[in-house]
Protein backbone atom coordinates (compact mmCIF):
# COMPACT_ATOMS: atom_id res chain seq x y z
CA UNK A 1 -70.84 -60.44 -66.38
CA UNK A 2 -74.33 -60.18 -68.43
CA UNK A 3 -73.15 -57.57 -70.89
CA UNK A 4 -69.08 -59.98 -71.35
CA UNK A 5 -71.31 -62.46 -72.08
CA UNK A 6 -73.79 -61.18 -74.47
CA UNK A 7 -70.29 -60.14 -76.33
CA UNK A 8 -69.19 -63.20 -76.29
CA UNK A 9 -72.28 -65.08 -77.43
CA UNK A 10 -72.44 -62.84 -80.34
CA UNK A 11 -68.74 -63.17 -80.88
CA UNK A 12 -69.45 -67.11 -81.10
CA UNK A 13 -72.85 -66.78 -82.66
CA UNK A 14 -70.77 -64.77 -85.80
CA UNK A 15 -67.76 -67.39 -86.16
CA UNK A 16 -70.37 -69.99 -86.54
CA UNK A 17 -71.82 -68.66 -88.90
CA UNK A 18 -75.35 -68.24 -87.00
CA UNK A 19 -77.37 -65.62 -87.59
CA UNK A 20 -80.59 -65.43 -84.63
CA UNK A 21 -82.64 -62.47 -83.24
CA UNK A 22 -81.49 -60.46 -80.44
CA UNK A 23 -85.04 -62.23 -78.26
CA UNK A 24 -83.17 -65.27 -78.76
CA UNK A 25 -79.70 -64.06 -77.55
CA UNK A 26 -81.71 -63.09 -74.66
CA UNK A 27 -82.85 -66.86 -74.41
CA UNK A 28 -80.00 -68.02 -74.36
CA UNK A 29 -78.49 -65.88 -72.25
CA UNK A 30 -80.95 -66.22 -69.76
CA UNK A 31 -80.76 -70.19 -70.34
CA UNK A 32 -77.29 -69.33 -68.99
CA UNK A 33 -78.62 -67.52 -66.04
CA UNK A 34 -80.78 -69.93 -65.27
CA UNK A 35 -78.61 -72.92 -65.33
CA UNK A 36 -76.23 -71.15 -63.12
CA UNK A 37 -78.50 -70.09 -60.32
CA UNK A 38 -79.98 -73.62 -60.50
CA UNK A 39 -77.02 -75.70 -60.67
CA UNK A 40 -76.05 -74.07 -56.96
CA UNK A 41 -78.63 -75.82 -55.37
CA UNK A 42 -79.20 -78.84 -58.30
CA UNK A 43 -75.78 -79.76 -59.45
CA UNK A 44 -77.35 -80.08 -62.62
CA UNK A 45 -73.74 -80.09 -64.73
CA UNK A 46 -70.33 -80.19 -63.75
CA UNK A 47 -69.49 -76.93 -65.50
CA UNK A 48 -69.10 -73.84 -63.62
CA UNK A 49 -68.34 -70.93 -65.02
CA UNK A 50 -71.31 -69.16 -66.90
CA UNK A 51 -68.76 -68.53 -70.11
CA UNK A 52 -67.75 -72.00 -70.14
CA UNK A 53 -71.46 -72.77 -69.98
CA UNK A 54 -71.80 -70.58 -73.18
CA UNK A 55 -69.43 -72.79 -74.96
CA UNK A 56 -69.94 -76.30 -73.68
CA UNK A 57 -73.50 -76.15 -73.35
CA UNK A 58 -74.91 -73.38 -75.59
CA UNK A 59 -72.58 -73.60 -78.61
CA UNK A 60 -71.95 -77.00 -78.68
CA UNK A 61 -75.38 -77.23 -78.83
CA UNK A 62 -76.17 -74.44 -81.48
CA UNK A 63 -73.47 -75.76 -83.91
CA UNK A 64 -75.93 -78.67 -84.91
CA UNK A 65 -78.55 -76.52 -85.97
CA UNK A 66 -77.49 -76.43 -89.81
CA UNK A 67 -77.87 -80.23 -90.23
CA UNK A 68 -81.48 -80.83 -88.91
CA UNK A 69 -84.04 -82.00 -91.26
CA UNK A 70 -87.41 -82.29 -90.38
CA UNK A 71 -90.00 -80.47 -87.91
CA UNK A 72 -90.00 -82.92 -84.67
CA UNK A 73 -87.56 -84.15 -82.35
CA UNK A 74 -86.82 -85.76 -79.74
CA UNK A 75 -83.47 -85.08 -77.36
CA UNK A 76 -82.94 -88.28 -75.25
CA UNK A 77 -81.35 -87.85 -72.04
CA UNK A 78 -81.14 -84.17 -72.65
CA UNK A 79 -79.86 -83.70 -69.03
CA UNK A 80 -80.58 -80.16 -68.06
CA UNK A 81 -81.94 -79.80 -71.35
CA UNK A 82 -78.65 -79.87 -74.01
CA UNK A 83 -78.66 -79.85 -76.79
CA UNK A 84 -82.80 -79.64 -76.96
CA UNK A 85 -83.08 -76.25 -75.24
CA UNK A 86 -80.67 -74.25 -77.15
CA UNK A 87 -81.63 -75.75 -80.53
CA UNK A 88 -85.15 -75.23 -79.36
CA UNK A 89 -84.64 -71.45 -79.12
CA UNK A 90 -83.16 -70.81 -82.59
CA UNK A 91 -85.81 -72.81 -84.31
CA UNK A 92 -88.99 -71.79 -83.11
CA UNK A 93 -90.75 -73.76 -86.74
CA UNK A 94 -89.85 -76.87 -84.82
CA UNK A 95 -90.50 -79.01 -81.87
CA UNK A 96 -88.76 -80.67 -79.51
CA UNK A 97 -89.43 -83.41 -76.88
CA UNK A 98 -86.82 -83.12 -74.35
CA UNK A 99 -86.81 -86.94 -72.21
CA UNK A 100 -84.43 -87.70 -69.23
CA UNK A 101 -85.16 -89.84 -66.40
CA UNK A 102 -84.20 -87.14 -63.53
CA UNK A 103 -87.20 -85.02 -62.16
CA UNK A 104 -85.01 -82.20 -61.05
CA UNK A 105 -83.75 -82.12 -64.38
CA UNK A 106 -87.47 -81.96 -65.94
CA UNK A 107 -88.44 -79.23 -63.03
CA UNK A 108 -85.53 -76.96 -64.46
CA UNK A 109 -86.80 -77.16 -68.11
CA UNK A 110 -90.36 -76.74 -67.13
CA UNK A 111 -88.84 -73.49 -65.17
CA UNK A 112 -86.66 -72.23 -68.38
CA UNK A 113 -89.89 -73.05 -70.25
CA UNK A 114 -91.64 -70.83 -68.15
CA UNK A 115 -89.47 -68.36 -67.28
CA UNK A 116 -88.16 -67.90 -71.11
CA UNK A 117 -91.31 -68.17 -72.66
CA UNK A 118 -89.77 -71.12 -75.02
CA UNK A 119 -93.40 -72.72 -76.74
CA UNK A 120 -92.13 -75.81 -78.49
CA UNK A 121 -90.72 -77.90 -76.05
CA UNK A 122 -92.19 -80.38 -74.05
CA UNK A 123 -89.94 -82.00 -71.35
CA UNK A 124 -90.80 -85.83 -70.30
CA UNK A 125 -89.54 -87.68 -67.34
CA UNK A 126 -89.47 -91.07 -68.46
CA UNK A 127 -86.75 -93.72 -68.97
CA UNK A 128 -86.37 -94.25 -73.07
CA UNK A 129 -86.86 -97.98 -73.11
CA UNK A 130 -90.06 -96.98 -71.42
CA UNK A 131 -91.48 -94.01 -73.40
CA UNK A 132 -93.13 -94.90 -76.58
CA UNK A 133 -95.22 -93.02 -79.28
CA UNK A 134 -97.20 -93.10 -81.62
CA UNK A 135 -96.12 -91.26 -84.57
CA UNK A 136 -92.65 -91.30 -84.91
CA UNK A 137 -89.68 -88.40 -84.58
CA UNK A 138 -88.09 -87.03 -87.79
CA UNK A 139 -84.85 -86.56 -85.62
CA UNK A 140 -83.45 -88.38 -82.06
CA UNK A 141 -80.78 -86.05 -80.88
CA UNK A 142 -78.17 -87.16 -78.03
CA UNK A 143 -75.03 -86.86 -76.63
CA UNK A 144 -75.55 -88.64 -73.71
CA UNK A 145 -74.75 -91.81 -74.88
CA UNK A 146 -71.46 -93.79 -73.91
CA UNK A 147 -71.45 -94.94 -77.55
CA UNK A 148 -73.26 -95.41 -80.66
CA UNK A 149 -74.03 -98.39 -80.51
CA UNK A 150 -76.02 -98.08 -77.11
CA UNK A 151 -77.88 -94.86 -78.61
CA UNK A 152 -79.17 -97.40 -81.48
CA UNK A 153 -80.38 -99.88 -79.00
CA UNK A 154 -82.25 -98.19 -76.85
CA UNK A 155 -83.85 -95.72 -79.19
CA UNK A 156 -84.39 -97.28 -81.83
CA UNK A 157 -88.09 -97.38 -82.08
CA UNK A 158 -88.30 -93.40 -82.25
CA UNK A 159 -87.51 -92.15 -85.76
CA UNK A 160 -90.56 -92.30 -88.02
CA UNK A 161 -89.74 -93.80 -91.20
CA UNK A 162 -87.88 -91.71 -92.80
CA UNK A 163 -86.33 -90.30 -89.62
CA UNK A 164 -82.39 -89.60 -88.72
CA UNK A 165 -80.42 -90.62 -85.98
CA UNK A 166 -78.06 -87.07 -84.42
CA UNK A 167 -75.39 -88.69 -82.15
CA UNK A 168 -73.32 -86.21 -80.76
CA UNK A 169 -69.84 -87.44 -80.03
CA UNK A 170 -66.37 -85.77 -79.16
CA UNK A 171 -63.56 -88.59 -80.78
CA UNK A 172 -64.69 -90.64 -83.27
CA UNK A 173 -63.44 -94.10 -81.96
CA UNK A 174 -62.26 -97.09 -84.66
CA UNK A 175 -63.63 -99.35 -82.11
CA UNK A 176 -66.92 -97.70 -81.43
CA UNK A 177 -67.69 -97.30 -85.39
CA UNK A 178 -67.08 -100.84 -85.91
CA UNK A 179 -69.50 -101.51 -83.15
CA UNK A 180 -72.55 -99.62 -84.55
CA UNK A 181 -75.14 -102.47 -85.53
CA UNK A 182 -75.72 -103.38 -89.30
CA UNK A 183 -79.30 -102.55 -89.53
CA UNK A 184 -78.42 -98.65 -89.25
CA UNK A 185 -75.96 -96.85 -91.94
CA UNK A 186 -74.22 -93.98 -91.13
CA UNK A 187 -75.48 -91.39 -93.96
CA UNK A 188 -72.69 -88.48 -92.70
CA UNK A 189 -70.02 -87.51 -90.28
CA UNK A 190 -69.24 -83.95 -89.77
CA UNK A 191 -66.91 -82.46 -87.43
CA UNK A 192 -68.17 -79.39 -85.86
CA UNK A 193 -66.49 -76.25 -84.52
CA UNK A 194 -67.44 -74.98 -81.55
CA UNK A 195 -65.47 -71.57 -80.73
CA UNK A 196 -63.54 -71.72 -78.10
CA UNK A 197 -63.27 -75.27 -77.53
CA UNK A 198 -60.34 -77.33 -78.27
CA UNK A 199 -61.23 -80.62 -77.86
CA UNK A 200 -63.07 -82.36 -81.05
CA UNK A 201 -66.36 -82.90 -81.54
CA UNK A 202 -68.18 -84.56 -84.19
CA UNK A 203 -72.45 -85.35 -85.45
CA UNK A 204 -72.88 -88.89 -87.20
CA UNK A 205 -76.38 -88.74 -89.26
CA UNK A 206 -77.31 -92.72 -89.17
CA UNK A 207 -80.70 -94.69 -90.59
CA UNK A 208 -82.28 -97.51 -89.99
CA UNK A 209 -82.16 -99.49 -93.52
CA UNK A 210 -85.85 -100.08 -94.81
């Protein structure tokens, strides 16, 4: 199974269009390994299969890469760590801050951390109304959200002030663009390709107007 799947992560990694070191192959691959043994005795995602792990977590995660700006983030409720962990790995010039509200959720990244030898992350189990800072984050990554809208709400005292909203989405609803409060803009939409995966998926860049 190891050596299938290092063929197929490099097989994805080229029709992206990424170009990483074989360490962080073996990251990610192990971030695979990981997630698998774990989610036996976690249930820390509802995906299975190690090669559909590669695509819906690791890929779908990696294909954002290209459009960050900026040298800290924060991933709120990053789950088992998605898209934080991966992105994480591939961009070792910047940090993350990986928040979610589950401890055995926070145990497993402080385990990958470990385990990986991954140096700028730090995972936080905290609610996001709850967790405040004081400088702000150049980028707050999700795709947790049920919608925009929420994301905006509850994290909107993160981004410093020059800093971009990443909302991960699948279909870009009418309803739910209509929805997104008028103190933010959306700056971009993109629709991303992730290899192997049918089903759409898209990144809205929004601001906060000054």
């Amino acid at each position: 199974m190891t050596s299938e799947l290092k063929q197929l992560l490099s097989s994805y990694l080229q029709q992206s269009g990424l170009s990483i070191t074989e360490q962080q192959q073996q990251q990610l691959l192990g971030l695979v390994a990981m997630l698998n043994k774990w989610n036996k005795a976690y249930n820390l995602t509802s995906v299975r299969d190690p090669k559909q792990m590669l695509i819906r977590h690791i890929m779908d995660s990696l294909v954002v890469s290209p459009y960050l700006k900026g040298e800290l983030f924060i991933d709120v409720g990053t789950g088992p760590g998605f898209p934080g962990l991966p992105l994480a790995i591939i961009n070792p010039d910047k940090e993350f801050v990986l928040l979610d509200s589950l401890g055995k959720r926070i145990r497993f990244q402080k385990q990958v951390q470990f385990e990986l030898g991954i140096h700028n992350i730090i995972s936080v189990e905290n609610r996001v109304e709850d967790y405040t800072v004081e400088h702000g984050f150049d980028g707050v990554l999700s795709r947790a959200f049920a919608s925009v809208k929420d994301m905006l709400d509850w994290c909107k005292h993160l981004p410093n002030t020059d800093g971009v909203f990443y909302a991960l989405k699948g279909q870009l609803l009418e309803e739910e663009m209509q929805q997104i409060p008028q103190e933010f803009t959306v700056i971009d939409t993109i629709e991303l390709k992730v290899p192997n995966l049918i089903e759409q998926r898209h990144l809205l860049k929004l601001v906060k107007n000054k």
